[in-house]
C-alpha atoms as a PDB file:
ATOM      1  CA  UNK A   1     -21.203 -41.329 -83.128  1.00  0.00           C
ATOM      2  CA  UNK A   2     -24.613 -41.171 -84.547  1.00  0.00           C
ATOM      3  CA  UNK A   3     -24.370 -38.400 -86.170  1.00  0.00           C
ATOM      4  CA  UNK A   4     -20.973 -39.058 -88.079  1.00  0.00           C
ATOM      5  CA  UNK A   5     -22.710 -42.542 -89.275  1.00  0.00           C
ATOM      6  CA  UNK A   6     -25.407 -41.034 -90.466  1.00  0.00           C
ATOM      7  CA  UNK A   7     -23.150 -38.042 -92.437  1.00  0.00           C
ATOM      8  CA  UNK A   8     -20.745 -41.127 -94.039  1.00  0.00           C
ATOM      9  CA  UNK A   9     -24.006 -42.723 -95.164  1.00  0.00           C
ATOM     10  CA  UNK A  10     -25.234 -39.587 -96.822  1.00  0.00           C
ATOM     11  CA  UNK A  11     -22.468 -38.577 -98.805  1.00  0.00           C
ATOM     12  CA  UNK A  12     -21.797 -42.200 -99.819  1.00  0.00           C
ATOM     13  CA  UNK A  13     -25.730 -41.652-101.015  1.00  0.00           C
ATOM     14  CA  UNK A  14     -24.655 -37.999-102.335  1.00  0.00           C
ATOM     15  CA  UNK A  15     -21.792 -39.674-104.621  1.00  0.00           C
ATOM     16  CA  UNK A  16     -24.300 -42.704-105.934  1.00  0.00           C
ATOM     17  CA  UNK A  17     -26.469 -40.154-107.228  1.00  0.00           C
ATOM     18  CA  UNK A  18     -24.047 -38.174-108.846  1.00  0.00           C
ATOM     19  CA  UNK A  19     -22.374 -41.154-110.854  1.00  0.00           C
ATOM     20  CA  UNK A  20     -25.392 -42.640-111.926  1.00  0.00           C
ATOM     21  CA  UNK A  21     -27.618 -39.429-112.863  1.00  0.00           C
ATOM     22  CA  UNK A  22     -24.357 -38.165-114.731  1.00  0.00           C
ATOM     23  CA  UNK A  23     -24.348 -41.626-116.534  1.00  0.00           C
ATOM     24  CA  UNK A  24     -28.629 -41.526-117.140  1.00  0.00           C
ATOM     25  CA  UNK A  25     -28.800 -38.089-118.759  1.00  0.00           C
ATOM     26  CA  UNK A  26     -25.918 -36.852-120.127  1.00  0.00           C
ATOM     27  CA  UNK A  27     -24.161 -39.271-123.014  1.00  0.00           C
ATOM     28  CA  UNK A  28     -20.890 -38.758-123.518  1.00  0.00           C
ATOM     29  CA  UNK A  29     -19.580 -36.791-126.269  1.00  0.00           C
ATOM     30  CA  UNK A  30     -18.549 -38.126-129.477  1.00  0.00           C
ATOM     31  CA  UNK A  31     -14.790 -38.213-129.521  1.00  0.00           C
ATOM     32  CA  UNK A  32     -12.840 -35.356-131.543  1.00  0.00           C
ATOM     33  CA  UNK A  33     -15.426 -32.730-130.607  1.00  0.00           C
ATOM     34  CA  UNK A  34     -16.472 -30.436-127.304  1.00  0.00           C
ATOM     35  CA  UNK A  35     -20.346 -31.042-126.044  1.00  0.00           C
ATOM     36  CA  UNK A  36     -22.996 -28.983-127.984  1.00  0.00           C
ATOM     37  CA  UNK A  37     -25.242 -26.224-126.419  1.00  0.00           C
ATOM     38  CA  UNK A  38     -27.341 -28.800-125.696  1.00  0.00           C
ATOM     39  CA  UNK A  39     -25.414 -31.272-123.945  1.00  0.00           C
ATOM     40  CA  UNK A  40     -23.863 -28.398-121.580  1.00  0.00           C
ATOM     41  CA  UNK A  41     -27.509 -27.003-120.558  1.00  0.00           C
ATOM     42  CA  UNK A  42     -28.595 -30.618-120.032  1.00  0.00           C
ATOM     43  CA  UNK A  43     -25.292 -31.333-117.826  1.00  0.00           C
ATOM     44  CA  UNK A  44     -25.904 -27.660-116.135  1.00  0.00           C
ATOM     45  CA  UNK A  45     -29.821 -28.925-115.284  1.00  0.00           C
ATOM     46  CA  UNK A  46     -28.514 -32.190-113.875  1.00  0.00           C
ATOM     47  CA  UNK A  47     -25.765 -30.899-111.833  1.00  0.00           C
ATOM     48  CA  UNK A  48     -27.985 -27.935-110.117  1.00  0.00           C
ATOM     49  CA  UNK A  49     -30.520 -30.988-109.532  1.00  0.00           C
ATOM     50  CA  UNK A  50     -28.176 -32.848-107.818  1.00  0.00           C
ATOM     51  CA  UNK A  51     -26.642 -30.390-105.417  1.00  0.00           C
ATOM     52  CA  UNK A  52     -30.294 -29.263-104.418  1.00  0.00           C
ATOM     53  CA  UNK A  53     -30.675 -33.056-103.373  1.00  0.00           C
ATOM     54  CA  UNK A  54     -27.258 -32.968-101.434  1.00  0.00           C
ATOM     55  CA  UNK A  55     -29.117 -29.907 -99.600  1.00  0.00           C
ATOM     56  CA  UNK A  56     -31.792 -31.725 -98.763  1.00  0.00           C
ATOM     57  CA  UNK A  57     -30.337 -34.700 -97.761  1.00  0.00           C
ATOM     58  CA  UNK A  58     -28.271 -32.322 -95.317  1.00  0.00           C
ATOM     59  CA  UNK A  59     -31.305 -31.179 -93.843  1.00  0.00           C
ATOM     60  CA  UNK A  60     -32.987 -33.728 -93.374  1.00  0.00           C
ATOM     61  CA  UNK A  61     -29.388 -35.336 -92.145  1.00  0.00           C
ATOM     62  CA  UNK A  62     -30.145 -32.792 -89.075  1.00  0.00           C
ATOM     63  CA  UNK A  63     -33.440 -33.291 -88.630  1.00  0.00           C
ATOM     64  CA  UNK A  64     -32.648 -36.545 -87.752  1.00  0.00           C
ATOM     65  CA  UNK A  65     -29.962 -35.696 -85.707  1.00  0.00           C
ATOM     66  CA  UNK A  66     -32.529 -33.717 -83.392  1.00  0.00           C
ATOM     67  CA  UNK A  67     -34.965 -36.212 -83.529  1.00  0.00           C
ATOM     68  CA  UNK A  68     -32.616 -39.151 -82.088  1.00  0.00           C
ATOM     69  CA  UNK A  69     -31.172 -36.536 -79.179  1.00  0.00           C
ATOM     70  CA  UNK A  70     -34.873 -35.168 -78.301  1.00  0.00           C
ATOM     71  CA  UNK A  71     -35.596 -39.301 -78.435  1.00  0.00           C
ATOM     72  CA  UNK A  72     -32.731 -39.961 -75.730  1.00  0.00           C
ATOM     73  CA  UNK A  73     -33.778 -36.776 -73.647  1.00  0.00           C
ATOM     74  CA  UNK A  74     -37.292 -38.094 -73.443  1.00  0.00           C
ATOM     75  CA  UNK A  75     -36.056 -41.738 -72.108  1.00  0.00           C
ATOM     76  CA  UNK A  76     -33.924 -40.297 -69.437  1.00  0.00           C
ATOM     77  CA  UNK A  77     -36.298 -40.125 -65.970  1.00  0.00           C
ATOM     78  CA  UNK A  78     -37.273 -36.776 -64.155  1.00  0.00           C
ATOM     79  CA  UNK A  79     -36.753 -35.138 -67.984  1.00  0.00           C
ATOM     80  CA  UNK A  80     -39.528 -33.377 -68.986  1.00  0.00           C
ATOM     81  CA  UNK A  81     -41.792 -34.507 -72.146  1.00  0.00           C
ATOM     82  CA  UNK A  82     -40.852 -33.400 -75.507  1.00  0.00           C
ATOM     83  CA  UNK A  83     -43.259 -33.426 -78.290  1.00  0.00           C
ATOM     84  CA  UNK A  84     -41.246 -34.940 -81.082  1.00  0.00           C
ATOM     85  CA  UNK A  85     -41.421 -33.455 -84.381  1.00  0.00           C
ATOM     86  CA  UNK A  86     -42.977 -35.299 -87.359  1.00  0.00           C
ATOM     87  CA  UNK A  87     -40.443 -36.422 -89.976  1.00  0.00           C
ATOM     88  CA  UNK A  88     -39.381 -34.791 -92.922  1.00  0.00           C
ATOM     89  CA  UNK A  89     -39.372 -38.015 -95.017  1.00  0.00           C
ATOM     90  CA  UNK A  90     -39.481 -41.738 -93.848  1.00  0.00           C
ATOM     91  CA  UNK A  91     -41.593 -42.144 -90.341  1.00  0.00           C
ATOM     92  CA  UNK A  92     -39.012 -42.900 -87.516  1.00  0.00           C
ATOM     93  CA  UNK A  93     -37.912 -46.215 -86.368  1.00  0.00           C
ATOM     94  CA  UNK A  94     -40.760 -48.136 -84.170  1.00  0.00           C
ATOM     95  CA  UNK A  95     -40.089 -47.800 -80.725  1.00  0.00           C
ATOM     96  CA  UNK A  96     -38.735 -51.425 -79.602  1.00  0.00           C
ATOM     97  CA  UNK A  97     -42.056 -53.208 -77.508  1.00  0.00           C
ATOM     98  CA  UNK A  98     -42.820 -52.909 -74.368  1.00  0.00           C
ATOM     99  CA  UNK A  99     -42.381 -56.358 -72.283  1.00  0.00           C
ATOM    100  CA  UNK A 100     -45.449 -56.286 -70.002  1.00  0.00           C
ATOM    101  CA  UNK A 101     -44.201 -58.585 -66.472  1.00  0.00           C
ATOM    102  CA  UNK A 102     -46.370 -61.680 -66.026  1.00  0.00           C
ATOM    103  CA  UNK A 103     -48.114 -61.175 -63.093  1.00  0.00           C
ATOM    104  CA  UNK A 104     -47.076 -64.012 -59.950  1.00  0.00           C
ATOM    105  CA  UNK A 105     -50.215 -66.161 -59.565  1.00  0.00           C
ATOM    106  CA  UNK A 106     -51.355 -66.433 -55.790  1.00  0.00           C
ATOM    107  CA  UNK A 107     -50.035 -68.965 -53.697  1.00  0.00           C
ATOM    108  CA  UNK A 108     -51.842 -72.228 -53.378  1.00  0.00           C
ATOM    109  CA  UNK A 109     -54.466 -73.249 -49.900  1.00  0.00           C
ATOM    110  CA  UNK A 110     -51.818 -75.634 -49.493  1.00  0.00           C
ATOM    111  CA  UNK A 111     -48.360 -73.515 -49.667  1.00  0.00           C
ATOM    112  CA  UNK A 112     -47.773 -71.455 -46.414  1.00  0.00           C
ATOM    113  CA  UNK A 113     -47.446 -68.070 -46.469  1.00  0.00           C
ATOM    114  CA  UNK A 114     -44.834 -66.328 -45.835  1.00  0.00           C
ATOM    115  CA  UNK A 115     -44.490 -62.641 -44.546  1.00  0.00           C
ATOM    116  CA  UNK A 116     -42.579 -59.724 -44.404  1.00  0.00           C
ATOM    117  CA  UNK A 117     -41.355 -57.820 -41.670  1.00  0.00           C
ATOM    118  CA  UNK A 118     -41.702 -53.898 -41.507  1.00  0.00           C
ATOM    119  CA  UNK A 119     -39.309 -52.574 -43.721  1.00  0.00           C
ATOM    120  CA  UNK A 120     -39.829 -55.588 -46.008  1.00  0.00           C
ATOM    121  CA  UNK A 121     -36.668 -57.774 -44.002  1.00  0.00           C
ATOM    122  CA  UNK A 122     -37.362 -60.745 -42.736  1.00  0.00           C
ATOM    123  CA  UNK A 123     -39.945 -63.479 -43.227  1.00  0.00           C
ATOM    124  CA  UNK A 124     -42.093 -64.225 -40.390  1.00  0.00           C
ATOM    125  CA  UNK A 125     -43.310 -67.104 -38.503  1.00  0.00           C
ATOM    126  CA  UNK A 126     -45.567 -67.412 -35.534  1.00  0.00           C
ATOM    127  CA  UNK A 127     -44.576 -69.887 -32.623  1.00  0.00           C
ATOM    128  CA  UNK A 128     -47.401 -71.758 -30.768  1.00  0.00           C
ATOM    129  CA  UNK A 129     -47.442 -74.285 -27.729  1.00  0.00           C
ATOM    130  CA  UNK A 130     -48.325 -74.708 -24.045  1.00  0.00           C
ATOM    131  CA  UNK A 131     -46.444 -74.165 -20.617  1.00  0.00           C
ATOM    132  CA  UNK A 132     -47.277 -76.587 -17.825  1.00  0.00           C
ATOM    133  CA  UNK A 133     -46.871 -75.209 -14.205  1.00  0.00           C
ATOM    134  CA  UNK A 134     -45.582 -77.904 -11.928  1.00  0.00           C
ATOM    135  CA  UNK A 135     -46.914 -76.397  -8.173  1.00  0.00           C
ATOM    136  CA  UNK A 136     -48.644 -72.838  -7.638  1.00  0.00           C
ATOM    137  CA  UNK A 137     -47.078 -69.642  -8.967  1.00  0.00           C
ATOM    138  CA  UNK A 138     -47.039 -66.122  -7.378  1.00  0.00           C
ATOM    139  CA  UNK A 139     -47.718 -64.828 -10.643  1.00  0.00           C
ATOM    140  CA  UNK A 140     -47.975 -65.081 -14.473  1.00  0.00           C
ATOM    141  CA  UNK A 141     -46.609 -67.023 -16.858  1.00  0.00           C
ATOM    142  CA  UNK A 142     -44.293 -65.294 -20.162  1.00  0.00           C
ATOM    143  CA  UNK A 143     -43.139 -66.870 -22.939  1.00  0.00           C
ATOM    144  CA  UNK A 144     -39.854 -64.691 -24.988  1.00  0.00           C
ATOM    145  CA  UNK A 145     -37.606 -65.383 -27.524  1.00  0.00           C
ATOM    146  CA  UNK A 146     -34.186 -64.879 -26.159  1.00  0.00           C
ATOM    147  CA  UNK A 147     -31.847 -64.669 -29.662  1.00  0.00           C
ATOM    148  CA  UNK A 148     -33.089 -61.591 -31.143  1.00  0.00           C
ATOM    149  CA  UNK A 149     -31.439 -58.538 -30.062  1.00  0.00           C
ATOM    150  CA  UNK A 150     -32.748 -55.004 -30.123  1.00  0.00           C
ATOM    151  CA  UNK A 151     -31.908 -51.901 -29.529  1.00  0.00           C
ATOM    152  CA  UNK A 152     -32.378 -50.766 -25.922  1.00  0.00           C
ATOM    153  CA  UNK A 153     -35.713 -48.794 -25.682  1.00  0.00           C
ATOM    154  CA  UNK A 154     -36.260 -45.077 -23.704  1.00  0.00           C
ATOM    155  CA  UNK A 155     -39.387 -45.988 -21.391  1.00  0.00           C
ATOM    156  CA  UNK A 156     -40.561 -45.495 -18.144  1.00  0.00           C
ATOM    157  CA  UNK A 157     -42.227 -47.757 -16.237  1.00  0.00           C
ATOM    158  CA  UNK A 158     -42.836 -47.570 -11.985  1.00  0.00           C
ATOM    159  CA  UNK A 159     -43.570 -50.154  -9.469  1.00  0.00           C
ATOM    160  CA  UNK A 160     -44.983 -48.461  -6.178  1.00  0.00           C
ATOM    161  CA  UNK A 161     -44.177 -48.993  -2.772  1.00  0.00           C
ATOM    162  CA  UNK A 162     -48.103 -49.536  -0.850  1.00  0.00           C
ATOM    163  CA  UNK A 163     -49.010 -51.466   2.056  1.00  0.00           C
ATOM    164  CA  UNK A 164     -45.743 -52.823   2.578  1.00  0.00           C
ATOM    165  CA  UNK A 165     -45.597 -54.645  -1.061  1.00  0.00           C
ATOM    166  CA  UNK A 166     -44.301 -53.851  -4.662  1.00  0.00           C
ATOM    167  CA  UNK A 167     -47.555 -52.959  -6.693  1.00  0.00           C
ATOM    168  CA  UNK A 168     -47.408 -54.658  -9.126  1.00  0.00           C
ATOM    169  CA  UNK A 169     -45.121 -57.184  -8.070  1.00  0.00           C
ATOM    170  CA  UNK A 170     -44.690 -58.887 -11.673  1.00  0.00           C
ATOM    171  CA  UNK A 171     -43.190 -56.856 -14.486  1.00  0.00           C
ATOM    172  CA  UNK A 172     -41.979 -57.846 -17.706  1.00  0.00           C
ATOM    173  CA  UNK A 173     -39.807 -55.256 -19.780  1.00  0.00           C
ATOM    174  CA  UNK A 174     -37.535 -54.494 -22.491  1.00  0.00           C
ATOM    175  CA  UNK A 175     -33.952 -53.570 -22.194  1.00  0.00           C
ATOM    176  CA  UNK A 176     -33.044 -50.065 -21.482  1.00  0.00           C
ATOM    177  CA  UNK A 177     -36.263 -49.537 -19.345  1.00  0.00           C
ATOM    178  CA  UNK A 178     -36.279 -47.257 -16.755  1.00  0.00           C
ATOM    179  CA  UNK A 179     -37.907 -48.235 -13.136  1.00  0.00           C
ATOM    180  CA  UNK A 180     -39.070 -46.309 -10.709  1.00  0.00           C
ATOM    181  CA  UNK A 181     -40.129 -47.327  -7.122  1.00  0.00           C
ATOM    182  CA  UNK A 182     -41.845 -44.340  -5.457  1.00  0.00           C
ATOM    183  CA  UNK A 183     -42.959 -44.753  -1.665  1.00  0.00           C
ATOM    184  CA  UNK A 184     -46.481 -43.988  -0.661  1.00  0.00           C
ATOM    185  CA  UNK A 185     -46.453 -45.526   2.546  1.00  0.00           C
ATOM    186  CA  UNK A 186     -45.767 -43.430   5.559  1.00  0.00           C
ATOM    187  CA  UNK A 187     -42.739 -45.967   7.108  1.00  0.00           C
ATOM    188  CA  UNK A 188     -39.266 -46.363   5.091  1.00  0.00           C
ATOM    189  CA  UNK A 189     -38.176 -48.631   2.575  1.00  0.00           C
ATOM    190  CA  UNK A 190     -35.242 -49.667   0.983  1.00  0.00           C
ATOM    191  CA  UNK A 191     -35.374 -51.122  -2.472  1.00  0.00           C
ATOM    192  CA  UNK A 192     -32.663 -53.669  -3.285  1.00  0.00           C
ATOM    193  CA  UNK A 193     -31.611 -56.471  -5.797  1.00  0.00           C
ATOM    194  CA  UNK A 194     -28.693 -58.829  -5.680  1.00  0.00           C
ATOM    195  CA  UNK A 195     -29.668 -60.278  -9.146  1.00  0.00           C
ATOM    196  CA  UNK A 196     -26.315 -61.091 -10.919  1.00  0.00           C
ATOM    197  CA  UNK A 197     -27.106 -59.657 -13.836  1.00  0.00           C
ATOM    198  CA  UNK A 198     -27.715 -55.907 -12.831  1.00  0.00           C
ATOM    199  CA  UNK A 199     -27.584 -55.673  -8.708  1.00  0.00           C
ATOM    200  CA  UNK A 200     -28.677 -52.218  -7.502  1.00  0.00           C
ATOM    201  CA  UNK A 201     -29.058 -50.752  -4.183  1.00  0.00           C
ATOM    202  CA  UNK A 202     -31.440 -47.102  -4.113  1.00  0.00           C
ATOM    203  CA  UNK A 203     -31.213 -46.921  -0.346  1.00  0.00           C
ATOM    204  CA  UNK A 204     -33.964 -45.971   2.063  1.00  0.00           C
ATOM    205  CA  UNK A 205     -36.416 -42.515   1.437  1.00  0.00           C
ATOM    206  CA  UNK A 206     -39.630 -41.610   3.219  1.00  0.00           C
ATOM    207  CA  UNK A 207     -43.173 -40.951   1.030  1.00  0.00           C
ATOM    208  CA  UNK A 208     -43.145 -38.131  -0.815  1.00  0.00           C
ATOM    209  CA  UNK A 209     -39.507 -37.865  -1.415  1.00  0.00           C
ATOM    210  CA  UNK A 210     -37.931 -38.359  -4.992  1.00  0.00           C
ATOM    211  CA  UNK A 211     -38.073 -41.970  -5.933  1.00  0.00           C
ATOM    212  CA  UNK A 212     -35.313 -44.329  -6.805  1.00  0.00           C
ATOM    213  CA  UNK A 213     -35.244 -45.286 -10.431  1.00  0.00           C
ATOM    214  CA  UNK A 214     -32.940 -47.876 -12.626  1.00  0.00           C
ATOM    215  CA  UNK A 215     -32.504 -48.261 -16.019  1.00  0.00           C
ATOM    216  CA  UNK A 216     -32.513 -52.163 -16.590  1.00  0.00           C
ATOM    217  CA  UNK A 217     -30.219 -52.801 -19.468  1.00  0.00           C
ATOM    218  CA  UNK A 218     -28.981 -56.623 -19.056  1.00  0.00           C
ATOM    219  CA  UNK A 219     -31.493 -59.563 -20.049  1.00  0.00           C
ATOM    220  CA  UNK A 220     -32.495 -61.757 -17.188  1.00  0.00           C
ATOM    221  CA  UNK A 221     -34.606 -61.996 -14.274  1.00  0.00           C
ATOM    222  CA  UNK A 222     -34.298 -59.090 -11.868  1.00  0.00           C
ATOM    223  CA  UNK A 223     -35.851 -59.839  -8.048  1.00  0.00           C
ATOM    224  CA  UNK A 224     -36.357 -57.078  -6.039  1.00  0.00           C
ATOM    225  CA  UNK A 225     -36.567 -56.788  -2.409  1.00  0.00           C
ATOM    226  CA  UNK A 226     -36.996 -53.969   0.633  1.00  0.00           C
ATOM    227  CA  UNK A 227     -34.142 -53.817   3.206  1.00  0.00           C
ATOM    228  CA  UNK A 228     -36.639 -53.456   6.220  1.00  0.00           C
ATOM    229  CA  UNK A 229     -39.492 -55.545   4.725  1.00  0.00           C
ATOM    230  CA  UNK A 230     -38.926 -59.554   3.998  1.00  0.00           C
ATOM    231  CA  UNK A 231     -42.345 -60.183   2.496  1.00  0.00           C
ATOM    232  CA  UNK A 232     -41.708 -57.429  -0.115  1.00  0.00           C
ATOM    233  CA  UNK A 233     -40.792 -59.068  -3.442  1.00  0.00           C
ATOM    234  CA  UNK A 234     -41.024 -57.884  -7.131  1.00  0.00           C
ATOM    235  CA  UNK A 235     -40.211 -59.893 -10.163  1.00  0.00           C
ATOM    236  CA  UNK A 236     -38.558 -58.052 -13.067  1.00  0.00           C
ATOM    237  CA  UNK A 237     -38.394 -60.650 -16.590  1.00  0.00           C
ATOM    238  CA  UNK A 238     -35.928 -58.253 -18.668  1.00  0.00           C
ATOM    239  CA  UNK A 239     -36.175 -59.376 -22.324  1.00  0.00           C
ATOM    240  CA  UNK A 240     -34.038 -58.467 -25.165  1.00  0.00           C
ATOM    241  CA  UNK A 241     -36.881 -57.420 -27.898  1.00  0.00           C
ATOM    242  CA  UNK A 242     -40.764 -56.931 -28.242  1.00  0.00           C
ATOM    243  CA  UNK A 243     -41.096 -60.943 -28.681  1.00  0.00           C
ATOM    244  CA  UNK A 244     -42.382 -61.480 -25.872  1.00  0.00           C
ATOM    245  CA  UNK A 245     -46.270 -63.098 -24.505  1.00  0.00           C
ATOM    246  CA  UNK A 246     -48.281 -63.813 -21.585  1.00  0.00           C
ATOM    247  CA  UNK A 247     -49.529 -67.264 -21.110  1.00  0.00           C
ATOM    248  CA  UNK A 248     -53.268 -68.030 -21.381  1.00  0.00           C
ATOM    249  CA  UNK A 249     -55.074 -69.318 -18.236  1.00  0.00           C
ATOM    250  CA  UNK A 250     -55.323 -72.793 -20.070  1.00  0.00           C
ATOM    251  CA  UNK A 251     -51.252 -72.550 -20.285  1.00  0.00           C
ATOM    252  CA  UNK A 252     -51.756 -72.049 -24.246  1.00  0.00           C
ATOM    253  CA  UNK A 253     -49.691 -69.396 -25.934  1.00  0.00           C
ATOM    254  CA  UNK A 254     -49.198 -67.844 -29.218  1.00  0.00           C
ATOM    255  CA  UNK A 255     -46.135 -65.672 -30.731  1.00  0.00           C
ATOM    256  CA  UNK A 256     -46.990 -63.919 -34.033  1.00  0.00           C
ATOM    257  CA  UNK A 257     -44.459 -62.029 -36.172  1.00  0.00           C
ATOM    258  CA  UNK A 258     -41.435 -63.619 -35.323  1.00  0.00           C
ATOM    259  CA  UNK A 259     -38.830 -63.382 -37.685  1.00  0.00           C
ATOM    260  CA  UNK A 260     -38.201 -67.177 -39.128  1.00  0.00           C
ATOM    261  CA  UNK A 261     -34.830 -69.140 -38.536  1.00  0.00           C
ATOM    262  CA  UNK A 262     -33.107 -71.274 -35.477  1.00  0.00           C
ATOM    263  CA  UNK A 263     -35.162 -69.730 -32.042  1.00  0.00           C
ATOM    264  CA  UNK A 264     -34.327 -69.857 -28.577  1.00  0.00           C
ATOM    265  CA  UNK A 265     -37.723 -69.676 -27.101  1.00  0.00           C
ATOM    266  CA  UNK A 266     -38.010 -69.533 -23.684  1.00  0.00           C
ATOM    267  CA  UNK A 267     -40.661 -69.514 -20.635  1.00  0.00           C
ATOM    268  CA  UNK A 268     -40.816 -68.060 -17.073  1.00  0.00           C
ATOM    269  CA  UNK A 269     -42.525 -67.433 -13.598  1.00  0.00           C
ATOM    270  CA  UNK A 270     -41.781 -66.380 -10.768  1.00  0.00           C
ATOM    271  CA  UNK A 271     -40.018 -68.319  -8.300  1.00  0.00           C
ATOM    272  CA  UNK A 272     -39.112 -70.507 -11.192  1.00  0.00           C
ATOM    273  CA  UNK A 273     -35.929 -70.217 -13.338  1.00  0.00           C
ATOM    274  CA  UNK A 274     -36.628 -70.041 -16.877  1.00  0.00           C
ATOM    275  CA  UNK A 275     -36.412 -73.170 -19.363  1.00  0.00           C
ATOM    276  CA  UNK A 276     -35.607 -72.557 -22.921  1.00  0.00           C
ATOM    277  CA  UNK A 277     -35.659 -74.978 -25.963  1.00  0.00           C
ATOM    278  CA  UNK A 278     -34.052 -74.297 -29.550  1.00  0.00           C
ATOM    279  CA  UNK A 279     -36.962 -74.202 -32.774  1.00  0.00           C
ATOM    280  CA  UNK A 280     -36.381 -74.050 -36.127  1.00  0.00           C
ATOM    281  CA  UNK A 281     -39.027 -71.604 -37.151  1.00  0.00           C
ATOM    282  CA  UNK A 282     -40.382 -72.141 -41.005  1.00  0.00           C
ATOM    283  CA  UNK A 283     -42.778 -69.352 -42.558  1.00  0.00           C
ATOM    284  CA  UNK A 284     -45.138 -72.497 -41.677  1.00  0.00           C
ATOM    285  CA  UNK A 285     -44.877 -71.873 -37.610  1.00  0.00           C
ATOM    286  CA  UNK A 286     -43.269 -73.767 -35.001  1.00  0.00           C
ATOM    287  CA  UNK A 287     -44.369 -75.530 -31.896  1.00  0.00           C
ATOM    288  CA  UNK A 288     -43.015 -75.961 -28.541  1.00  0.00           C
ATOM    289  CA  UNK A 289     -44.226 -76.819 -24.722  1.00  0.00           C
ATOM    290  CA  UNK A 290     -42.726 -76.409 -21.347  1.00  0.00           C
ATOM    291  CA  UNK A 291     -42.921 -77.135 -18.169  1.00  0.00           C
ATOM    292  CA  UNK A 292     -42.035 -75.047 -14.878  1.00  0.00           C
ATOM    293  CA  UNK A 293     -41.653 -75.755 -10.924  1.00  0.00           C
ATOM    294  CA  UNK A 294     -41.701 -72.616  -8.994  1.00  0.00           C
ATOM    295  CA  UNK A 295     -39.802 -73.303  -5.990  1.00  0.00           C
ATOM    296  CA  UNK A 296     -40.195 -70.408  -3.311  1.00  0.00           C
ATOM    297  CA  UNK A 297     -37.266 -69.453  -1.462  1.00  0.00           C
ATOM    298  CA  UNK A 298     -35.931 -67.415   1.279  1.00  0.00           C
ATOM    299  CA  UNK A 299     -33.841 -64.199   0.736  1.00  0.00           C
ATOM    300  CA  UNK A 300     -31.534 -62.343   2.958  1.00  0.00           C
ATOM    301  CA  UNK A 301     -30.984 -58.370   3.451  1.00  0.00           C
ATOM    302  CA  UNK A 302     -28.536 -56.645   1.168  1.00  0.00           C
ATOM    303  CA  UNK A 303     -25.567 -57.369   3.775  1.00  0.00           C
ATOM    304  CA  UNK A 304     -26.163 -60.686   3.553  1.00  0.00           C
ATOM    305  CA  UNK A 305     -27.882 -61.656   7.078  1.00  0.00           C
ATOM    306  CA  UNK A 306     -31.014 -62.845   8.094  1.00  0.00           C
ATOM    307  CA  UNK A 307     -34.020 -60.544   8.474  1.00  0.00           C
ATOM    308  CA  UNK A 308     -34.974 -59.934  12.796  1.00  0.00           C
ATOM    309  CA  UNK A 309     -38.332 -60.320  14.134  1.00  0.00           C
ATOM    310  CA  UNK A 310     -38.990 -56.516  13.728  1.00  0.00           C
ATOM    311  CA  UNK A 311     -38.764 -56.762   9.403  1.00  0.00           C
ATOM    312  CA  UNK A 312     -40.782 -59.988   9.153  1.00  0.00           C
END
């Protein structure tokens, strides 16, 4: 296209010159008589003249026909550089400027901040507050958010059978975990759970044998007993991502990184069923308390019945 422009505008330049030189510097002849000697040299002169500017309006016609296509090649990315020719005649069209982007100006003491994810997702919030423990608690205190789902992790964690108790007894992890309860004691146990969400039974082995394992894949709170043992008890919090926090002695607590939006935050200990509340999360934080009553209750073997004298 740029090319056949460019031709049209040459010849059109090619035909000016050849009219109006032909009218400049040859006269015509005088009517009733053939051009003199002269005249015909004069006409030859002009006429060579002007085809040896068509030539060199052709070639320069092509020269700029290279220039624009080694122009184009050079804008294209991952092209290598081409060192442009200079002109033949008039200097090439500036290059059209360069817009240089305003740089953002920083946000103000006053505006919150608000940041990205990994991966450059979602904004982030952090989610602060205070859990009050109505009564005495057989162990810590977590605060989760429960409406963010992850995929299920690949990790290993164990929870050993020792003086007739789960060590340790309190154990928070992510869905898709894998437990293992290995037996160092030299009597039997039987590890059980009758949790809803994920009941498992790994029958009785003696130390040294292969342990029972699990892989803990539904969200909730798993509670683990032994068979032959009433006083053995573990607590398992399963929660559905890495959001997830102890509570501070003082009941204070403090979730970073949490992606913003509507949050169901919720809190737990043992013996205690967990409380949740609903947050709307801004890149400015959120705030929320809660308060728990452990309430310690009996549990029955994995048939159902009442523990005898011997397993107390």
């Amino acid at each position: 296209m740029i090319r056949k422009r460019t031709t049209t505008l040459i010849a059109a330049a090619a035909a000016s010159l050849l009219s109006g030189g032909t009218a400049r510097s040859a006269p015509p002849a005088k009517p009733g008589r053939g051009p003199t000697a002269a005249e015909f040299a004069a006409l030859k002169q002009q006429v060579d003249r002007q085809n040896e500017l068509i030539m060199k309006l052709t070639q320069l016609e092509g020269e700029h026909y290279d220039f624009l296509l080694k122009l184009l090649q050079n804008g294209r990315p991952g092209m290598a550089h081409v060192t442009l020719p200079p002109p033949s005649s008039s200097p090439p069209p500036a290059p059209p400027p360069t817009t240089t982007a305003t740089p953002a100006s920083p946000p103000t003491a006053s505006a919150p901040v608000e940041r990205e994810a990994p991966g450059g997702h979602a904004k982030l919030g952090s989610i602060t507050g205070r859990v009050d423990v109505k009564g005495k608690s057989r162990g810590p205190v977590y605060v989760y958010v429960d409406n963010i789902k992850e995929p299920a992790v690949d990790r290993s964690i164990e929870i050993m059978q020792k003086n007739r108790e789960f060590v340790p007894d309190t154990v928070v992890a992510q869905r898709g975990t894998r437990v293992s309860f290995p037996n160092a004691d030299p009597v039997l146990h039987n590890v059980f759970s009758p949790s809803p969400t994920q009941p498992f039974d790994l029958g009785s082995y003696h130390q040294g044998e292969k342990a029972g394992v699990v892989r803990l894949f539904a969200s909730g709170v798993v509670e683990v007993f032994c068979n032959m043992h009433s006083k053995m008890q573990a607590d398992i919090l399963v929660v559905p991502n890495h959001h997830y926090v102890k509570v501070n002695p003082d009941g204070s607590f403090r979730l970073d990184n949490v992606p913003i939006g509507s949050r169901q935050v919720a809190a737990w200990t043992p013996d205690a069923h967990p409380v949740s509340e609903t947050v709307n999360l801004t890149a400015s934080g959120a705030s929320v308390n809660f308060a728990l009553r452990p309430e310690p209750h009996a549990h029955a073997t994995k048939e159902g019945k009442p523990y005898d004298s011997y397993n107390k």
